[in-house]
N, C-alpha and C. Protein backbone atom coordinates (compact mmCIF):
# COMPACT_ATOMS: atom_id res chain seq x y z
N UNK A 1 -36.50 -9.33 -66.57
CA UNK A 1 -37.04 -8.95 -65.30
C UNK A 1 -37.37 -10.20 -64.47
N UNK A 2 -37.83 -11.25 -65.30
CA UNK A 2 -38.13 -12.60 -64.34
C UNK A 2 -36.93 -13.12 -63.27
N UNK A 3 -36.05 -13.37 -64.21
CA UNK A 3 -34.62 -14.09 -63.93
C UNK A 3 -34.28 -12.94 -62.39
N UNK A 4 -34.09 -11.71 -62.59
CA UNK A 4 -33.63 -10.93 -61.82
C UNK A 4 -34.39 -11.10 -60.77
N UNK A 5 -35.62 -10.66 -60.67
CA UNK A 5 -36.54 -11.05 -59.33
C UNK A 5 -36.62 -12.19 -58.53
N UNK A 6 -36.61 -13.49 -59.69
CA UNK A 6 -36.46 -15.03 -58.97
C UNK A 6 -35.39 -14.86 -58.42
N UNK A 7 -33.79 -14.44 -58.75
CA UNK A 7 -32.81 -14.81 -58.22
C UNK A 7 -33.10 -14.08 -56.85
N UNK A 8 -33.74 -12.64 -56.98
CA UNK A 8 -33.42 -12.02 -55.84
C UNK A 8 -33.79 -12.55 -54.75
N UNK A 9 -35.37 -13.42 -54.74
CA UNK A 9 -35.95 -13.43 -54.25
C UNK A 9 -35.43 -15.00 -53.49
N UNK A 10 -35.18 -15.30 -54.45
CA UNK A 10 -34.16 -16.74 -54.01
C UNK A 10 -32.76 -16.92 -53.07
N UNK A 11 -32.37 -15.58 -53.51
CA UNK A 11 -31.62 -15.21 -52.62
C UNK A 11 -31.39 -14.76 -51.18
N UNK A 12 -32.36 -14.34 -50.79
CA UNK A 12 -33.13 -13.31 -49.68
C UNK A 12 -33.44 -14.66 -48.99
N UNK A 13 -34.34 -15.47 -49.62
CA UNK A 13 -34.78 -17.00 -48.89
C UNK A 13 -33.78 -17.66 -48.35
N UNK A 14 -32.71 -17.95 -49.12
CA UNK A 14 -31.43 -18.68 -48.93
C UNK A 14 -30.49 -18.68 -48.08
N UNK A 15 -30.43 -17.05 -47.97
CA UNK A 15 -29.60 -16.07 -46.93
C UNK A 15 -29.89 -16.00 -45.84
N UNK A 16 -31.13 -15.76 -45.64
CA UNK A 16 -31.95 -15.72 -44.07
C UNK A 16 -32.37 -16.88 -44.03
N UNK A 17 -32.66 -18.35 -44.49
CA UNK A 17 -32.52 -19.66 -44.20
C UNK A 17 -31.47 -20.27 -43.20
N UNK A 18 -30.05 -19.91 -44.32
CA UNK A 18 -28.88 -20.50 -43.45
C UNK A 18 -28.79 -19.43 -42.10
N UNK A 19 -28.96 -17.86 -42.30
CA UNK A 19 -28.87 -16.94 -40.70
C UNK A 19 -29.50 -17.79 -39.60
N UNK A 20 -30.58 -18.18 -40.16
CA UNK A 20 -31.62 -18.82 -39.11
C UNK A 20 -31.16 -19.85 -38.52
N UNK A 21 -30.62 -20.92 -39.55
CA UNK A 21 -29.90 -22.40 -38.85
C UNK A 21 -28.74 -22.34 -37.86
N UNK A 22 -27.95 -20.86 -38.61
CA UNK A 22 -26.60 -21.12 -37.79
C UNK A 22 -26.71 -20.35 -36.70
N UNK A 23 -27.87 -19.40 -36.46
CA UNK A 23 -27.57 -18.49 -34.97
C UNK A 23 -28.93 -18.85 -33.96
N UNK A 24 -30.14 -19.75 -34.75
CA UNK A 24 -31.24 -19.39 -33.54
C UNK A 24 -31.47 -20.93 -33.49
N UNK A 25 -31.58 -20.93 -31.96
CA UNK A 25 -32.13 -22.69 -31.33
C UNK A 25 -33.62 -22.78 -31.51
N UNK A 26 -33.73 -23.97 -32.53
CA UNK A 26 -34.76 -24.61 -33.00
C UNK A 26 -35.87 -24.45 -31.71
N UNK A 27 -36.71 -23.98 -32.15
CA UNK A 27 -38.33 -23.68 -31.15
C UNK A 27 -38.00 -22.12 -30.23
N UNK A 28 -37.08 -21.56 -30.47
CA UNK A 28 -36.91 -20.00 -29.13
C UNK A 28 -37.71 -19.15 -29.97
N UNK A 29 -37.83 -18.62 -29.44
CA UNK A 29 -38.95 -17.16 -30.12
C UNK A 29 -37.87 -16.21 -29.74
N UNK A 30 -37.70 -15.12 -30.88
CA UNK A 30 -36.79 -13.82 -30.79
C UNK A 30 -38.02 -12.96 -30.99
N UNK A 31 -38.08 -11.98 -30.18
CA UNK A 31 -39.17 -10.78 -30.54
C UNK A 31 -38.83 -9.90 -31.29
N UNK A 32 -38.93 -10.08 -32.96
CA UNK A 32 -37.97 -9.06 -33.89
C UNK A 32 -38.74 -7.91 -34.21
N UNK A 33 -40.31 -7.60 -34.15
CA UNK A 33 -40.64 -6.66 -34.02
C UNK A 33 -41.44 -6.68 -32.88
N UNK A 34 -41.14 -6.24 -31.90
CA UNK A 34 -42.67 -6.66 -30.50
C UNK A 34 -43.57 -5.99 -30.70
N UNK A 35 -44.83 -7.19 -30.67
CA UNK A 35 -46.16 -7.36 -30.97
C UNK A 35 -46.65 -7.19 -32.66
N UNK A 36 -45.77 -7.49 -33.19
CA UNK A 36 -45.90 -8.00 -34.90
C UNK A 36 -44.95 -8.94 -35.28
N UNK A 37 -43.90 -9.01 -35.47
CA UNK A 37 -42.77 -10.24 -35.65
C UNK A 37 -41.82 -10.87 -35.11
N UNK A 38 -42.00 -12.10 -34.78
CA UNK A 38 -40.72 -12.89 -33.88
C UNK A 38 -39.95 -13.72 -34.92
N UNK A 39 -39.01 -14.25 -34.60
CA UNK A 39 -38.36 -15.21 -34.97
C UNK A 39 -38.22 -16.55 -34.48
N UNK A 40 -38.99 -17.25 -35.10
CA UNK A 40 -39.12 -18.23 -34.53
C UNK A 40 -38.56 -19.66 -35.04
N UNK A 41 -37.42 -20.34 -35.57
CA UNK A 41 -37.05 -21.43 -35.80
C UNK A 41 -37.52 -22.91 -35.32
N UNK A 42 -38.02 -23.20 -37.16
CA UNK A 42 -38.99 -24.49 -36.72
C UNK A 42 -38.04 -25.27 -38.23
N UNK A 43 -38.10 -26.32 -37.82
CA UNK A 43 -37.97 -27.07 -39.14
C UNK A 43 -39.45 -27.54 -39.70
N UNK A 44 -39.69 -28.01 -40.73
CA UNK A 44 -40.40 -28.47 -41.33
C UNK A 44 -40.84 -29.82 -42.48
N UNK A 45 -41.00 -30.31 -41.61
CA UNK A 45 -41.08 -31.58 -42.55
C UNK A 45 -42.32 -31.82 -43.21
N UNK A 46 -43.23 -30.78 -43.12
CA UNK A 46 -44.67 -31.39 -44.43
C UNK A 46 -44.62 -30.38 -45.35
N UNK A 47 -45.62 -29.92 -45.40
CA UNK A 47 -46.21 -29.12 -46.56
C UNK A 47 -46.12 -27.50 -46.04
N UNK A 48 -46.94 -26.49 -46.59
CA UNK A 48 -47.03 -25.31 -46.18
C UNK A 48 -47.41 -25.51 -44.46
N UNK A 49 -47.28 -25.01 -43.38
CA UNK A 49 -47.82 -24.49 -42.59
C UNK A 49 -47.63 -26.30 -41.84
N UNK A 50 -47.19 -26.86 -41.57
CA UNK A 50 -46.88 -28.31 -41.23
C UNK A 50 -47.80 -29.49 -41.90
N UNK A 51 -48.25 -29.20 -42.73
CA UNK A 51 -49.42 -29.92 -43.20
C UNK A 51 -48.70 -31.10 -43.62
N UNK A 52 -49.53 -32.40 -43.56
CA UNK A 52 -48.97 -33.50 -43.87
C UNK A 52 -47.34 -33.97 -43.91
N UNK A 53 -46.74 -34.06 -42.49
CA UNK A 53 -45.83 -34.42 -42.53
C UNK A 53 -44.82 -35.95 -42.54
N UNK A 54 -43.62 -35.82 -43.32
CA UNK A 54 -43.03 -36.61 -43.82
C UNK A 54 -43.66 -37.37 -45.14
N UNK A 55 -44.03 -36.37 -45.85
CA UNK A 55 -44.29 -36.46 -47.08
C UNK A 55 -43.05 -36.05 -47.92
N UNK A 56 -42.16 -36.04 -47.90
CA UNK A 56 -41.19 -35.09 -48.28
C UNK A 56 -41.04 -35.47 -50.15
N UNK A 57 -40.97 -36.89 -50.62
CA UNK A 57 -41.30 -36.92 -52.32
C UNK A 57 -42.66 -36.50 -52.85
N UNK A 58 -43.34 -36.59 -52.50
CA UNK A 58 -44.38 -35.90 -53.14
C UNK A 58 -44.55 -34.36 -53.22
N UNK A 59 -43.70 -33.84 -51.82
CA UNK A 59 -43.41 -32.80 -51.99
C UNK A 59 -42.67 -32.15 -52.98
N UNK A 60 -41.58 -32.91 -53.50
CA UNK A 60 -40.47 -32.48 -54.21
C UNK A 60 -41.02 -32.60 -55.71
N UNK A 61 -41.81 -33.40 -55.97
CA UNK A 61 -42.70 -34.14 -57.25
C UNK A 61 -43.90 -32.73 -57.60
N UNK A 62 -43.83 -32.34 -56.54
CA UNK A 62 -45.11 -31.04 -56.32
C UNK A 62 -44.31 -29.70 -56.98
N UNK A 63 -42.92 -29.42 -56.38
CA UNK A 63 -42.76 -28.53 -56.67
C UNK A 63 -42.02 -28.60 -58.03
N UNK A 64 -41.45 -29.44 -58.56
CA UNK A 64 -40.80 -29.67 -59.79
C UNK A 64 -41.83 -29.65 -60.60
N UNK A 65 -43.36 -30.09 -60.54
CA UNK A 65 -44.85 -30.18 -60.98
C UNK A 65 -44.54 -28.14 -61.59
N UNK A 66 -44.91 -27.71 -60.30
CA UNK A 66 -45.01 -26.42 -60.17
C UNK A 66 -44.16 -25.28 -61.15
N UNK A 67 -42.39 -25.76 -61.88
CA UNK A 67 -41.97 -24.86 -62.09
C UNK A 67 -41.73 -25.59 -63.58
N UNK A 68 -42.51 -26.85 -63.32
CA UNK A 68 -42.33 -27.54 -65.22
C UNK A 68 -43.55 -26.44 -65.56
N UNK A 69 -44.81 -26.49 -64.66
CA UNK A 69 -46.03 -25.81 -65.44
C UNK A 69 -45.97 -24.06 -65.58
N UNK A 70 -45.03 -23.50 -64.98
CA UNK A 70 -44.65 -22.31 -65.18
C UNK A 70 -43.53 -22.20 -66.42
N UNK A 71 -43.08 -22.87 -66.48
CA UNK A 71 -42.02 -23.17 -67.90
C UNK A 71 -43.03 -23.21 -69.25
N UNK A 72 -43.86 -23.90 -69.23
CA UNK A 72 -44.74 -24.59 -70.23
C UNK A 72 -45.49 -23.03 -70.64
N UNK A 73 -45.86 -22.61 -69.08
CA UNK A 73 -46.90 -21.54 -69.62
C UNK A 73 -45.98 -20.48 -70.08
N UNK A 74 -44.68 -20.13 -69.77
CA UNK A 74 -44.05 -18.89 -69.69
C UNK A 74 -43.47 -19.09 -71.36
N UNK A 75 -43.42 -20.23 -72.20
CA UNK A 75 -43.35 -20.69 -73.71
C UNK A 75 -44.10 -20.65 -74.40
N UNK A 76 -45.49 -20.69 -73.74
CA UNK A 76 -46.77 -21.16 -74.68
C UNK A 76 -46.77 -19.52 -74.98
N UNK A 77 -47.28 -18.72 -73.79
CA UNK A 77 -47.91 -17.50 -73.75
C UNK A 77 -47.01 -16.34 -73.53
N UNK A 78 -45.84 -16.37 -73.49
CA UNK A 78 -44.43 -15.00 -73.29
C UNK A 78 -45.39 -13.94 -72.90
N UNK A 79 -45.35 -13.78 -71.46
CA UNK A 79 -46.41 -12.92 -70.91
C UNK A 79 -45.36 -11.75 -70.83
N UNK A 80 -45.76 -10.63 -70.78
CA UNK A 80 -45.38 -9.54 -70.53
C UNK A 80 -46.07 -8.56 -69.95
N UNK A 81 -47.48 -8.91 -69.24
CA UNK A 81 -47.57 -7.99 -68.63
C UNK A 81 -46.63 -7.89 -67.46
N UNK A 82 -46.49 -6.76 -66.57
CA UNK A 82 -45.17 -7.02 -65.20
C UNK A 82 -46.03 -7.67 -64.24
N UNK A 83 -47.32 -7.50 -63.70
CA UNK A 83 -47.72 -8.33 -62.92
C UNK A 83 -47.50 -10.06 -63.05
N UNK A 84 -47.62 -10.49 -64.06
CA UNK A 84 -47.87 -11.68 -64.34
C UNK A 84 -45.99 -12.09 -64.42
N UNK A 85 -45.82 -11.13 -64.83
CA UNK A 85 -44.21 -11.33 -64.78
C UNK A 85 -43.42 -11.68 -63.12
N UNK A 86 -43.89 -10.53 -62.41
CA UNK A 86 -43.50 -10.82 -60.90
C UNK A 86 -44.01 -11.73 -60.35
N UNK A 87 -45.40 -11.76 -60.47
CA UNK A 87 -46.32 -13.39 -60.07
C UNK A 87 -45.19 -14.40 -60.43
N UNK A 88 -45.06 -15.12 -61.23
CA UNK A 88 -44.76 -15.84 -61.80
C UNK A 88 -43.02 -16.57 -61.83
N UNK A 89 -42.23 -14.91 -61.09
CA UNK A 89 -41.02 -14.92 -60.43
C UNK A 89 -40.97 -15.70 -59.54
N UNK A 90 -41.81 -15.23 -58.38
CA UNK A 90 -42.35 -15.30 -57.31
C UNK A 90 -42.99 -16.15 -56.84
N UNK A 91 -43.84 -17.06 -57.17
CA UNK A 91 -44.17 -18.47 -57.36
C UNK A 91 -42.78 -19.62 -57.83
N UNK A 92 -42.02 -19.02 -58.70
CA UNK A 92 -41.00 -20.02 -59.34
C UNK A 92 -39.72 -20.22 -58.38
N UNK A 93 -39.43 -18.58 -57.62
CA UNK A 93 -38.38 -18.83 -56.70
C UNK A 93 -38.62 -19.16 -55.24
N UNK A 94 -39.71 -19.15 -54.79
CA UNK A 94 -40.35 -19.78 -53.49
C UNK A 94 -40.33 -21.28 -53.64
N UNK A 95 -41.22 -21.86 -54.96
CA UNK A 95 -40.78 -23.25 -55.00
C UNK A 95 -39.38 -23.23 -54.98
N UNK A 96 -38.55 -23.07 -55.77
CA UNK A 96 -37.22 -23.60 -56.03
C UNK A 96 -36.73 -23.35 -54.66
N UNK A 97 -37.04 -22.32 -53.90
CA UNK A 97 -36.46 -22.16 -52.23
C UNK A 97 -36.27 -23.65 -51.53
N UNK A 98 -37.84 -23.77 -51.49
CA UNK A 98 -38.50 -24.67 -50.57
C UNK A 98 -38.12 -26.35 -50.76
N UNK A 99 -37.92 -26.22 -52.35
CA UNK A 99 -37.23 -27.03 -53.07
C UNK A 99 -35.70 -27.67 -52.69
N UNK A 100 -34.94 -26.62 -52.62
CA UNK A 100 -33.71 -26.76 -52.60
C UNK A 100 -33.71 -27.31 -50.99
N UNK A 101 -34.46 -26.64 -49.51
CA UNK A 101 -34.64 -27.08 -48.58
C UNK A 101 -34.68 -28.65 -48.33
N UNK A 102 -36.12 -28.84 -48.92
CA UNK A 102 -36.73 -30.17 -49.32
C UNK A 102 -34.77 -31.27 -49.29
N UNK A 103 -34.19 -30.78 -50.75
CA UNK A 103 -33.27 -31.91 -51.34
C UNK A 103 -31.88 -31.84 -50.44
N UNK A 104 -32.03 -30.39 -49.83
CA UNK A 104 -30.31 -30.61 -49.31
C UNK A 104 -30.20 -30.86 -48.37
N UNK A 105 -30.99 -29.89 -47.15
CA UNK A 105 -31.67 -30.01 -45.64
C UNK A 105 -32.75 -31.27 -45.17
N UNK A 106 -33.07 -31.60 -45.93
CA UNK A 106 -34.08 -32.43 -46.04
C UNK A 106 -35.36 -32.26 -44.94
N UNK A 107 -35.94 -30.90 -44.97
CA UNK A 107 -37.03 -30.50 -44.48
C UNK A 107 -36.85 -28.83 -44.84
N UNK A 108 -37.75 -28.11 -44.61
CA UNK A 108 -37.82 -26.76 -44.65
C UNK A 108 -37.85 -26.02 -43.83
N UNK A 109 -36.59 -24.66 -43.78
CA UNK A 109 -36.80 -23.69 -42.19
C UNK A 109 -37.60 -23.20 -42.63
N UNK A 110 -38.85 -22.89 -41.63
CA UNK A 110 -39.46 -21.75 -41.32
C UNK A 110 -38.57 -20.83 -40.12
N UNK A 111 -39.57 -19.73 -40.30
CA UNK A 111 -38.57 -18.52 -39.04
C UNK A 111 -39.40 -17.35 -38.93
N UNK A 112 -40.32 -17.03 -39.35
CA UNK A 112 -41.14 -15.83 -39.24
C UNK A 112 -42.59 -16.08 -38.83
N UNK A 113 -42.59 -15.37 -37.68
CA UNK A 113 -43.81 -15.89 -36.89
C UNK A 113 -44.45 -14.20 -36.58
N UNK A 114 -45.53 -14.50 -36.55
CA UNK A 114 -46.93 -13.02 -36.44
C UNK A 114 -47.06 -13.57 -34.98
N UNK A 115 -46.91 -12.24 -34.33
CA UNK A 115 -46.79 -12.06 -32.98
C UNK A 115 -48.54 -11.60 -32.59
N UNK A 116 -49.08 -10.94 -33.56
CA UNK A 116 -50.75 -10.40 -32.97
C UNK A 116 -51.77 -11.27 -33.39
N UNK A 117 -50.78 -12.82 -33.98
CA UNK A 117 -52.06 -13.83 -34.22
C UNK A 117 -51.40 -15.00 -34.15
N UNK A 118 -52.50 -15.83 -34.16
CA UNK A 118 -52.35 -17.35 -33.95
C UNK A 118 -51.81 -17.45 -35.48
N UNK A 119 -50.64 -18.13 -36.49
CA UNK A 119 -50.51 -18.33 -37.36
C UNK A 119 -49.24 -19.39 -37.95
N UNK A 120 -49.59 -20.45 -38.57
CA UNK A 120 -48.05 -21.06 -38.59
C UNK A 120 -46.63 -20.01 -39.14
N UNK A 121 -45.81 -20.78 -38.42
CA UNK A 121 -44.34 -20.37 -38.96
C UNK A 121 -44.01 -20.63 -40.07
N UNK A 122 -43.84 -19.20 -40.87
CA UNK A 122 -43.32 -19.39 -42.61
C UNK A 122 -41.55 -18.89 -42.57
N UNK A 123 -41.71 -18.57 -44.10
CA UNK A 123 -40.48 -18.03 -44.71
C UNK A 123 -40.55 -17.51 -45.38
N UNK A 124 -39.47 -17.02 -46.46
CA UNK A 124 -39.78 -16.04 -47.63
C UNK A 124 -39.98 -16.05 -48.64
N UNK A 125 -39.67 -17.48 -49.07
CA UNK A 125 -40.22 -18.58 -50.21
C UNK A 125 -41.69 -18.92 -50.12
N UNK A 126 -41.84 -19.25 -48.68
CA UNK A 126 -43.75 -19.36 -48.56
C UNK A 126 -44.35 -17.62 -48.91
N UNK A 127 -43.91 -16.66 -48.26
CA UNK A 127 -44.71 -15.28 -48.60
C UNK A 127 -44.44 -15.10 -50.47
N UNK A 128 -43.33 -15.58 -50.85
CA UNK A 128 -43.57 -15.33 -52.50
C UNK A 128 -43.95 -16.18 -53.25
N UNK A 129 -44.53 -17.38 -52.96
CA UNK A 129 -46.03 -18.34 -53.45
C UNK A 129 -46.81 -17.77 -53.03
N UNK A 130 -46.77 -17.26 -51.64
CA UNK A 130 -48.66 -17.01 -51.62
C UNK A 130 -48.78 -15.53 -52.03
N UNK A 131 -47.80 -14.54 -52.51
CA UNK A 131 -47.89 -13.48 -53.10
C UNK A 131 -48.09 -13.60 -54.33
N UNK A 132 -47.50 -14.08 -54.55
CA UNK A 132 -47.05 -14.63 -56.26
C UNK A 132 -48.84 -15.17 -57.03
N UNK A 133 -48.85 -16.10 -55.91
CA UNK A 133 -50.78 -16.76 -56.56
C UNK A 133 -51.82 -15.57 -56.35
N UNK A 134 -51.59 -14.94 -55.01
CA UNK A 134 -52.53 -13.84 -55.09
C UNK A 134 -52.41 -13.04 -56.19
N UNK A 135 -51.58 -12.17 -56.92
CA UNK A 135 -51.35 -11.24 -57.63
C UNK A 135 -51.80 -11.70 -58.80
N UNK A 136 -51.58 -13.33 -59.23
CA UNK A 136 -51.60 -14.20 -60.46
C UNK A 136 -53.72 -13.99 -60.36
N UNK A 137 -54.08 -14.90 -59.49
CA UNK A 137 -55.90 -14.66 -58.80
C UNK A 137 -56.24 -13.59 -59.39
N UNK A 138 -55.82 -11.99 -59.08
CA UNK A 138 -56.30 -10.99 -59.17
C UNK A 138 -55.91 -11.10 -60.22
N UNK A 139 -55.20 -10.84 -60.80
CA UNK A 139 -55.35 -10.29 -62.72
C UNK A 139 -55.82 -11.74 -63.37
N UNK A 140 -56.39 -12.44 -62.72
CA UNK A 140 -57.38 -13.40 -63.87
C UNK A 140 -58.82 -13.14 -63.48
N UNK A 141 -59.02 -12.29 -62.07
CA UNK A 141 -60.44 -11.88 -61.53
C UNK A 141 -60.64 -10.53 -62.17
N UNK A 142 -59.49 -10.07 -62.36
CA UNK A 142 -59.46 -8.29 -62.27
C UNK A 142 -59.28 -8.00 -63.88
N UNK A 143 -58.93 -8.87 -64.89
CA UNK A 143 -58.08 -8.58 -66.06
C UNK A 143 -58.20 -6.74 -66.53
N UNK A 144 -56.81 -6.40 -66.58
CA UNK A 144 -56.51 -4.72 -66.78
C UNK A 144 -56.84 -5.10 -68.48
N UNK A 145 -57.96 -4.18 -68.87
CA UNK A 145 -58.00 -3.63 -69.75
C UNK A 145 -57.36 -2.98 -70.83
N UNK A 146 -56.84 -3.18 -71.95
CA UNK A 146 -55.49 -2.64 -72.95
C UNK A 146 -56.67 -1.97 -73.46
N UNK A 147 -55.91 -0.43 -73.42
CA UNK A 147 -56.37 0.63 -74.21
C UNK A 147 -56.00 0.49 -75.82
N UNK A 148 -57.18 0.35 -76.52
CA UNK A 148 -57.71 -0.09 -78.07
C UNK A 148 -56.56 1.31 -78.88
N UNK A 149 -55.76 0.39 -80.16
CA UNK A 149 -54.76 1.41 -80.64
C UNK A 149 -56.39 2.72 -81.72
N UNK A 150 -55.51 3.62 -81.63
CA UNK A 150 -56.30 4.70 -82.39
C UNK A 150 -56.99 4.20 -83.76
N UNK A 151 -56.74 3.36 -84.43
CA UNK A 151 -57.43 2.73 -85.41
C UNK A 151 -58.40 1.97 -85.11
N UNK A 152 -58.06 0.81 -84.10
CA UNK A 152 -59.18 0.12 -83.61
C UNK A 152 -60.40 0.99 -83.15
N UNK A 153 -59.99 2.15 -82.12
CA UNK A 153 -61.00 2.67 -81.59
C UNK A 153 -62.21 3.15 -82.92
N UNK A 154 -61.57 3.74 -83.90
CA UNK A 154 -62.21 4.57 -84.82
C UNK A 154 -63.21 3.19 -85.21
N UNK A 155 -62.76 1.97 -85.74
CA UNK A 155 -63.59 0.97 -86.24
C UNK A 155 -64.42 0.64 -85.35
N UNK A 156 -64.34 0.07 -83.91
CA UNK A 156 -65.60 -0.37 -82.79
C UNK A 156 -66.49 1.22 -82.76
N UNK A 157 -66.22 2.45 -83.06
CA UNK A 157 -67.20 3.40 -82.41
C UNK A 157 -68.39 3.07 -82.23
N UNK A 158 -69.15 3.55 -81.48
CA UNK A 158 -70.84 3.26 -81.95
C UNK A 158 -71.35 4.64 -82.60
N UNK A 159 -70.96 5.56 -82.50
CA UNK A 159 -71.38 7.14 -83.12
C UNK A 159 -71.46 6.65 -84.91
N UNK A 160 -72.85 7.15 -85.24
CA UNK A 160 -73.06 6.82 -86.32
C UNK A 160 -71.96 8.08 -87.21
N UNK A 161 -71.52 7.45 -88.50
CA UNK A 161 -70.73 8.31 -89.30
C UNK A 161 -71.79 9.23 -89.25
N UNK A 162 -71.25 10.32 -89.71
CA UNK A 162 -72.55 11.80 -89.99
C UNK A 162 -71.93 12.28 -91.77
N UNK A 163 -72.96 11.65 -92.39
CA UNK A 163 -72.15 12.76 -94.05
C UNK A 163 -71.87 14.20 -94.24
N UNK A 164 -70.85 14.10 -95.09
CA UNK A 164 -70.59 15.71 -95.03
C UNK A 164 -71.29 16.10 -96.00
């Protein structure tokens, strides 16, 4: 399920990356949903959201950081819950997006801009890091509970045995 989701999701990034380069002039606003989503073509040369720009190796050092420590953890601990599974997609193929941007393009398209707020220009690699960490956040705030197998339950009871 990992492999399948990263690719998809890698894919989707990749696809509407190059749409973006080859049909819309850098800075025009397209109104793709009016008064919720435009299209807006920006390159990017820092971090998320323009932050620190022309940083571009440390960037690349960041995200290779990012999918060695998802490797490490995805060996140590073979998670299987599906949340942690999609998290973890989803974090891995946004870097590798942003990544691949970073090494070939040598900056990152953004293209999706929120029309009912002030907000930087992302992509779809940025929405599946910051989906990916949220979902990861919540099930380390939220941890789902595994229902105890029928043996266990019988041993934790607190109901005193009653003799027959």
């Amino acid at each position: 399920m990992f492999v399948a989701i990263a690719i998809a999701i890698l894919a989707i990034d990749q696809i509407a990356k190059a749409v973006v380069r080859a049909n819309l002039v850098e800075g025009r606003i397209v109104r793709f949903v009016p008064g919720l989503l435009n299209l807006t073509f920006v390159q990017n040369v820092g971090a998320a959201f323009g932050l620190f720009p022309g940083r571009q190796p440390i960037f690349i050092v960041t995200s290779c950081f990012v999918l060695f420590a998802t490797a490490a953890y995805w060996r140590r601990a073979h998670p299987r819950e599906w949340p942690v599974v999609i998290a973890l997609a989803m974090v891995s193929a946004g870097a590798v997006g942003n990544l691949i941007d970073r090494v070939v393009v040598g900056q990152v398209t953004d293209f999706l801009e929120f029309a009912f707020v002030r907000f930087p220009v992302f992509n779809v690699a940025d929405m599946a890091i910051v989906c990916g960490v949220a979902v990861l956040a919540l099930w380390l705030l939220f941890p789902v509970q595994q229902d105890p197998t029928p043996a266990a339950a019988e041993e934790t009871s607190s109901e005193p045995e009653v003799p027959a």
